[in-house]
Protein backbone atom coordinates (compact mmCIF):
# COMPACT_ATOMS: atom_id res chain seq x y z
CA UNK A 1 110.29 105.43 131.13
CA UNK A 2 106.69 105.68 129.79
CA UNK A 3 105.36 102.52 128.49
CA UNK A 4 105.42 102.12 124.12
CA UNK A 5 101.89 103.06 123.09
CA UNK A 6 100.41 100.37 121.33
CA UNK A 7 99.47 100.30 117.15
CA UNK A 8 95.55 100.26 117.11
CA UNK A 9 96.15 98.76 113.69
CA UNK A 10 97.63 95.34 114.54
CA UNK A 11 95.19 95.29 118.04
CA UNK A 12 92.07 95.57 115.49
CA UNK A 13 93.71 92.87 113.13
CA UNK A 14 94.56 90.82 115.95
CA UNK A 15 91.34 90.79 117.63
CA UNK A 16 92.70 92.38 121.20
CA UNK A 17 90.86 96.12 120.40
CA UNK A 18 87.13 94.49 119.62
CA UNK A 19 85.23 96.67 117.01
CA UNK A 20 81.76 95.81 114.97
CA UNK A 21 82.04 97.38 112.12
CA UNK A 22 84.89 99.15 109.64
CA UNK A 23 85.47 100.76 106.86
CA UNK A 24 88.62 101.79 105.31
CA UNK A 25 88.56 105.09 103.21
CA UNK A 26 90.82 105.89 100.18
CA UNK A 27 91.27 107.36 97.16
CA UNK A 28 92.95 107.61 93.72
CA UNK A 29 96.62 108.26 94.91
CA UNK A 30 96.62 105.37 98.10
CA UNK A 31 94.58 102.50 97.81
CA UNK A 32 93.03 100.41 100.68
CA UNK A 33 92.49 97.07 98.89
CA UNK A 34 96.08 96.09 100.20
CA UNK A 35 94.64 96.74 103.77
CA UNK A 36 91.80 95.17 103.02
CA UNK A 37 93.20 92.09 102.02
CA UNK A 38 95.19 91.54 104.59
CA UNK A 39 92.42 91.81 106.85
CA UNK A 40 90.19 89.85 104.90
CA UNK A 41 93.61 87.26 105.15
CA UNK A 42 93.29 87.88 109.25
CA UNK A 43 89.54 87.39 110.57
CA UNK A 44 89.34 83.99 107.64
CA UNK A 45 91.67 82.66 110.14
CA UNK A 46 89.13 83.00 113.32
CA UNK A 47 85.60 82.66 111.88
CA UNK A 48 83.63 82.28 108.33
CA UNK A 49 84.23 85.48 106.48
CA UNK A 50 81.65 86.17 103.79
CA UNK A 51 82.65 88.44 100.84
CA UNK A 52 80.50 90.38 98.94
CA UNK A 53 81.80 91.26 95.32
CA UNK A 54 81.14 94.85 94.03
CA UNK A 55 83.71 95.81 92.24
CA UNK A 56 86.02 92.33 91.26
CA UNK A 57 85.66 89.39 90.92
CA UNK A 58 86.81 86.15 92.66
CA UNK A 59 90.21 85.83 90.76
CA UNK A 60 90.92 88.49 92.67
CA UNK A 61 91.06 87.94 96.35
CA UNK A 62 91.32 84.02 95.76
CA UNK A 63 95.07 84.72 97.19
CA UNK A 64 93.42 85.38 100.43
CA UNK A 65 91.89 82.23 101.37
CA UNK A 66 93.13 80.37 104.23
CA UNK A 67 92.02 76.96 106.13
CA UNK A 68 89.13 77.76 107.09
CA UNK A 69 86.13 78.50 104.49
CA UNK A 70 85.83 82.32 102.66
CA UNK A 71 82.49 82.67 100.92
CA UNK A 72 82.40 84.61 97.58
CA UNK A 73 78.61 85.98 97.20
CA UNK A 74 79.29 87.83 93.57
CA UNK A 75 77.27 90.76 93.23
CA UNK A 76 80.02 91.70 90.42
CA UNK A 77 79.04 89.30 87.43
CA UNK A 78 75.68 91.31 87.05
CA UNK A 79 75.79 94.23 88.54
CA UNK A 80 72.11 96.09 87.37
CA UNK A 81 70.19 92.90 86.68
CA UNK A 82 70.24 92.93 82.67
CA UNK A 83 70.70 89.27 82.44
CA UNK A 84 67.53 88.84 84.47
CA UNK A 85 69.31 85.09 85.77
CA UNK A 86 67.86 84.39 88.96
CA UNK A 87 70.35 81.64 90.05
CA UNK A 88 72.65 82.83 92.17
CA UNK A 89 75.68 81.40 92.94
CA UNK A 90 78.03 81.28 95.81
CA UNK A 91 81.14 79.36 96.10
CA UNK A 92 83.65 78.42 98.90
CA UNK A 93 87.31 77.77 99.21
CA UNK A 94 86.37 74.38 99.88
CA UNK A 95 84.55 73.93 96.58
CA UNK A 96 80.73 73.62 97.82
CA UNK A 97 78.54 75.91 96.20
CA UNK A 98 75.70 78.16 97.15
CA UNK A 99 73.62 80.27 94.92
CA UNK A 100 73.92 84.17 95.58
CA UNK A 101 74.32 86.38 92.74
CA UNK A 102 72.05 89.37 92.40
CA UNK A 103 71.71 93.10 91.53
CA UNK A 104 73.14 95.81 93.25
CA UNK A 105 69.77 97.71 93.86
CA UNK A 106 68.64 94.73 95.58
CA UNK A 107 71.20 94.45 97.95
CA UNK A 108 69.42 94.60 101.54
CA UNK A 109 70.01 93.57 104.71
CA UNK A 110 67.71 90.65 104.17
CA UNK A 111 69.18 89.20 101.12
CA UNK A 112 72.62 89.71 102.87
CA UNK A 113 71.17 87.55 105.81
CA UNK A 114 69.70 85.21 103.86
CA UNK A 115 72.92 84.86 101.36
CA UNK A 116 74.66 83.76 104.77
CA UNK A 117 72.09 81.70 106.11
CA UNK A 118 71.75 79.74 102.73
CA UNK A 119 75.78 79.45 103.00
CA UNK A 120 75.10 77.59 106.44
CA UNK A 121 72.18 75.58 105.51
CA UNK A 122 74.76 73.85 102.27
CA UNK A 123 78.10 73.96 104.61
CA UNK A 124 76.59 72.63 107.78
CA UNK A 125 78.38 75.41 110.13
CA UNK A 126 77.63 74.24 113.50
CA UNK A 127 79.87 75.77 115.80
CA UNK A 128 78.42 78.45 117.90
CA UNK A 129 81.41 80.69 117.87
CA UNK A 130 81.15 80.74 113.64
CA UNK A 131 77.74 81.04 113.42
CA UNK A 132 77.42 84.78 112.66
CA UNK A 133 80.86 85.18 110.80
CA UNK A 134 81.97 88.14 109.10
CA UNK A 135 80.68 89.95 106.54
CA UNK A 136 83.18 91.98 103.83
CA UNK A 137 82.20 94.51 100.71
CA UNK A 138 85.05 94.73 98.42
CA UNK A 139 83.74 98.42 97.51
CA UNK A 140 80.40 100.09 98.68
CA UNK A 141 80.88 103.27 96.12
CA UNK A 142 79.77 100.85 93.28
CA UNK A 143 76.67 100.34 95.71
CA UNK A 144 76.30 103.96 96.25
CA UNK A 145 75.75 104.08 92.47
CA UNK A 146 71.98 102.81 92.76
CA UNK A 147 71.30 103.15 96.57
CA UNK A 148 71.38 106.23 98.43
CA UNK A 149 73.88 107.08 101.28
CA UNK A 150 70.89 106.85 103.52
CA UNK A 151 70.06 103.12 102.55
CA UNK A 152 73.62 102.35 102.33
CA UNK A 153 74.34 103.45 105.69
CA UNK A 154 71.00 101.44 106.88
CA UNK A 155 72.44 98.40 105.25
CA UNK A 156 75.47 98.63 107.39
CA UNK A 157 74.04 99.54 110.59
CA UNK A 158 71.12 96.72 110.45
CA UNK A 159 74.33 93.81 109.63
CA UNK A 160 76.08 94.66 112.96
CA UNK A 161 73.38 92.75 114.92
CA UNK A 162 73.22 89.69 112.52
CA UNK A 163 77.49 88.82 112.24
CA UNK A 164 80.30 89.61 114.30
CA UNK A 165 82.14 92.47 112.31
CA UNK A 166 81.29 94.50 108.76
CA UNK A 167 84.32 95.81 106.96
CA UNK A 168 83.85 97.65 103.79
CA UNK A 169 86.15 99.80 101.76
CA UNK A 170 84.87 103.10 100.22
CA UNK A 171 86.55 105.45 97.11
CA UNK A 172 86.08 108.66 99.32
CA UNK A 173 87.11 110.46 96.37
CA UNK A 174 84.27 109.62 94.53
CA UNK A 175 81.60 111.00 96.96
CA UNK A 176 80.04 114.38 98.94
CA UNK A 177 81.52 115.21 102.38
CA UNK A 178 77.82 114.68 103.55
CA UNK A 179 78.05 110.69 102.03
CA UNK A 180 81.33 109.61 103.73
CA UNK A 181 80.33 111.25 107.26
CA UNK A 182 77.33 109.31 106.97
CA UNK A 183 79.15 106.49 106.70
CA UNK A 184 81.38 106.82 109.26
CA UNK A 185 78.97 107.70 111.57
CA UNK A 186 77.19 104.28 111.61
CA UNK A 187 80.82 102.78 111.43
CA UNK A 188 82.91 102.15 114.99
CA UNK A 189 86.12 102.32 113.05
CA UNK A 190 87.06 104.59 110.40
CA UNK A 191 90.77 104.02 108.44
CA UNK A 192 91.39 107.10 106.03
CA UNK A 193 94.43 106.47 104.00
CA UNK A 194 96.78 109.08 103.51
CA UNK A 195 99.71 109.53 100.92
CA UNK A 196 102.61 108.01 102.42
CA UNK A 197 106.06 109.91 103.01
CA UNK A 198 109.22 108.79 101.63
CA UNK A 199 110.42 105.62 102.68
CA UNK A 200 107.45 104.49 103.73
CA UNK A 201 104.71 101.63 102.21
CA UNK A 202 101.93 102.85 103.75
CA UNK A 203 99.99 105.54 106.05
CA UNK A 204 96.70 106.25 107.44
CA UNK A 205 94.89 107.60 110.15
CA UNK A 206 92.86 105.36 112.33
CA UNK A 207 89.74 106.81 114.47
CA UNK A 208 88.38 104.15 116.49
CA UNK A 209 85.51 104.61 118.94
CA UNK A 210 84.93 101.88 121.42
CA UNK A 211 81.43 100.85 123.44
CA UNK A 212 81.92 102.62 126.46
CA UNK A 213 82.24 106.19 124.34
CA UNK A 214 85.74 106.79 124.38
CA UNK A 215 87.66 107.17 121.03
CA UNK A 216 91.18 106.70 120.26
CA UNK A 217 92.66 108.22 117.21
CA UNK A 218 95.96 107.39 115.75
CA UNK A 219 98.10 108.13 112.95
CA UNK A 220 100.14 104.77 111.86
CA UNK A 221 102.56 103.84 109.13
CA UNK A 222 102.43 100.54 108.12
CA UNK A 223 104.08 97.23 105.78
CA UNK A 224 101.98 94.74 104.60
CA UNK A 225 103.75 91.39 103.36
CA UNK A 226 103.18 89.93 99.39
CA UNK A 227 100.50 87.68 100.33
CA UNK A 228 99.03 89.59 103.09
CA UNK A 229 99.20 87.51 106.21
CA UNK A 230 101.60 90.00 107.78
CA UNK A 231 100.89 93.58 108.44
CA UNK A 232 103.47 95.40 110.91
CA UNK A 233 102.87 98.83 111.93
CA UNK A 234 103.64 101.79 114.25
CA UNK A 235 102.70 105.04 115.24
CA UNK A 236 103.89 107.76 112.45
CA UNK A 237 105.58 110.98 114.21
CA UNK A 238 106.75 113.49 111.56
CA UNK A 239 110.68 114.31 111.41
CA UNK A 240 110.91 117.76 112.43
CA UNK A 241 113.90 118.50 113.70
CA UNK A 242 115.83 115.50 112.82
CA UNK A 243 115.33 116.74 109.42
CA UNK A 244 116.59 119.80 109.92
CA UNK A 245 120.20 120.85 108.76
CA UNK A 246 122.99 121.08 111.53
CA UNK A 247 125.34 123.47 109.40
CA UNK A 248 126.00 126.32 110.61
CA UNK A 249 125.18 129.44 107.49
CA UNK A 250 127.12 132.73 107.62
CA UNK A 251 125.40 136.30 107.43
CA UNK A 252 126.74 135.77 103.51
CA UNK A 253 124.90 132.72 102.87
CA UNK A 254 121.30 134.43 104.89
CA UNK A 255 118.59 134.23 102.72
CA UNK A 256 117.95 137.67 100.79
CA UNK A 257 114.19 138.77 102.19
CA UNK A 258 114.14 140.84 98.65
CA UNK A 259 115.03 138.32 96.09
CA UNK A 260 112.69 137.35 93.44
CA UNK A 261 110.11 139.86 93.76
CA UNK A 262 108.29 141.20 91.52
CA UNK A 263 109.40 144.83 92.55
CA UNK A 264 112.55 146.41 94.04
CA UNK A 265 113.32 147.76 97.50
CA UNK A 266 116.40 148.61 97.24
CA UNK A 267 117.99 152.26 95.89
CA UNK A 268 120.30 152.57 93.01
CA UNK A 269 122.89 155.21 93.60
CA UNK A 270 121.26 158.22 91.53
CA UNK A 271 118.03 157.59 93.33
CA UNK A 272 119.67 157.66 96.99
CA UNK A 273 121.90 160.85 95.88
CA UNK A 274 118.25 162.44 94.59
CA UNK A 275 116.68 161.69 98.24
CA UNK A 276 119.85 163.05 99.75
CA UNK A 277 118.88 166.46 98.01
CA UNK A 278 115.19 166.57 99.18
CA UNK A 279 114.37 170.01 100.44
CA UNK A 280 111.81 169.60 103.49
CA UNK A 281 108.89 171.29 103.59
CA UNK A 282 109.61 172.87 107.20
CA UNK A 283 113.29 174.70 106.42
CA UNK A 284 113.65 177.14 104.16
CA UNK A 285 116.81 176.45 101.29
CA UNK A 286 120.43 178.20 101.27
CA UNK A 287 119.56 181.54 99.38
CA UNK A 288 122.69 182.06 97.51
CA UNK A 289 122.90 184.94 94.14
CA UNK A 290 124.02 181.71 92.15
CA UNK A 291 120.38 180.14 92.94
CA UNK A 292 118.75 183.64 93.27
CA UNK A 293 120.50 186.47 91.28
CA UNK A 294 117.44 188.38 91.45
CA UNK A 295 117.67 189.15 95.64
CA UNK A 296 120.44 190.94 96.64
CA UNK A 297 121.64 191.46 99.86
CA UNK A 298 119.75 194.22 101.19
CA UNK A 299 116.30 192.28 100.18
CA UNK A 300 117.84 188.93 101.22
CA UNK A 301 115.79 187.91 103.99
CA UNK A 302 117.12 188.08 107.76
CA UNK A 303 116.37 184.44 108.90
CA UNK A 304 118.70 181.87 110.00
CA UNK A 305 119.13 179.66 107.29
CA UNK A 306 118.70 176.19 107.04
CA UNK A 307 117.01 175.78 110.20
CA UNK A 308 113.05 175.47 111.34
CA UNK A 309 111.24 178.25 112.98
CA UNK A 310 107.60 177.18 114.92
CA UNK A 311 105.42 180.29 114.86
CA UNK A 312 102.69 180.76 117.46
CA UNK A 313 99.71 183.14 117.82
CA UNK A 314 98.06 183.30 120.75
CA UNK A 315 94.09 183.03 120.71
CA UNK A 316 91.98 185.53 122.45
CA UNK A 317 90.80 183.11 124.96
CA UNK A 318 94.36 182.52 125.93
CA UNK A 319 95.16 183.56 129.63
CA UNK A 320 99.16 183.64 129.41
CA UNK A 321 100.65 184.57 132.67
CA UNK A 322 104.19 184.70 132.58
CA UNK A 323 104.54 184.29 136.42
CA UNK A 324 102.72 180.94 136.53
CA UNK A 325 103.25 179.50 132.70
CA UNK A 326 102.12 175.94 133.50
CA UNK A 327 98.72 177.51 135.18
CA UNK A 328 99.34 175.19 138.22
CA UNK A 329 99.31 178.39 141.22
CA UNK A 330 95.82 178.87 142.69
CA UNK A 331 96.20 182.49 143.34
């Protein structure tokens, strides 16, 4: 029996499947914040996890915190800068405070850095395996709104060598084809969720491509529990046949290949009768003095009614020989 292939889902969450960077894709009918949470929930668990605020605020993924620290950098508050309020201010689950809030247009990989390194500097984080931590955007298509794909797509390429992972979540509904593949190009994991089937919380398909080139790509279906500290998933084959009905339908209950059209193929009674009557163009009709009262019989022509006659004249270039008629004797 071949072995159960494993969810690449759960072996990103749980840290088994390593990965730098990924970004969940969705769209008006499925969101990904769910997934996103629930990650979020995961890697607080394992290292510092610092969360950039696009597009909420703090109230909203306060849910997600966990024992160890989750840094809120809030890029939300003042989005373009009108207030002109240089303080910015970070705070922790633990209650220490950093300031970090800034415009969107200045959002760079060195004000990301030094957001996290000013984050270390007031909590003291001194264990090697924490120093880098990970970094989270709530929503980069408010970003995309004053950067271009090109800088965003810098941004997340230059933070994969200062922390451990990226993870972002993008509306790809709201962009160009061109802007998401950029994305994901500079991305080693790409979730795209899809519109779930009946019966089931959640689907999406998962591309991953790992550091030695090869990529995996899997469709999963997947729960994720009210406060997002359990997600269980599987791999997502489509019913065919099991959905298929096992009664058996008479010739009666076929389906009719010339209902509801727009035209009919089918012959009423008069019009079948009508073709019945057709004279062909190669016989010649019954001549009868009911149909023809005008030809009698000694005009009536001699032919043998109702039957074809093929008439052939031979051209003058024609060599007929009636002893060799297939012209196959070399005489």
């Amino acid at each position: 029996m071949a072995a159960k292939e494993s969810s690449l889902l759960e072996a990103l969450r749980g840290g088994s499947e390593l990965t730098d960077s990924v970004i969940i894709q969705d769209c008006v009918e499925v969101s990904g914040r769910p997934l996103l949470k629930s990650l979020v929930h995961r890697y607080s668990q394992q290292s510092p996890v610092h969360l950039f605020l696009l597009e909420s605020g703090r109230q909203d993924w306060e849910h997600c915190s966990t024992g160890k620290q989750l840094f809120y950098h809030d890029y939300y508050t003042d989005p373009l800068g009108w207030d002109h309020d240089d303080d910015i201010t970070t705070t922790t689950t633990t209650g220490a405070s950093h300031t970090s809030k800034r415009c969107l247009h200045g959002l760079t990989v060195q004000s990301c850095v030094g957001d996290v390194e000013g984050v270390r500097s007031v909590e003291d984080v001194r264990s090697v395996d924490d120093v880098r931590g990970v970094v989270v955007f709530d929503c980069l298509s408010m970003l995309l709104l004053t950067q271009s794909a090109s800088s965003v797509s810098r941004l997340l390429h230059g933070l994969g060598h200062h922390c451990l992972l990226v993870l972002s979540l993008v509306h790809a509904d709201l962009h160009e084809d061109h802007v998401i593949s950029q994305l994901s190009h500079v991305t080693s994991t790409v979730v795209s969720m899809q519109t779930p089937p009946p019966l089931t919380d959640y689907l999406c398909s998962v591309y991953h491509r790992r550091k030695s080139g090869k990529i995996s790509k899997q469709v999963e279906s997947f729960t994720i529990s009210a406060d997002y500290s359990t997600l269980s998933s599987s791999l997502h084959r489509p019913h065919t046949h099991s959905t298929l009905s096992t009664t058996h339908t008479t010739p009666s209950q076929a389906a009719d290949p010339t209902a509801n059209l727009t035209f009919d193929l089918t012959l009423t009674a008069k019009e079948k009768h009508d073709r019945a009557n057709v004279v062909l163009p190669y016989t010649r009709p019954h001549i009868t003095a009911h149909t023809h009262p005008h030809i009698t019989s000694d005009t009536r022509p001699h032919i043998s009614l109702g039957k074809g006659e093929i008439f052939y004249q031979p051209d003058e270039a024609d060599d007929f020989d009636e002893s060799d008629p297939d012209d196959d004797l070399d005489i």
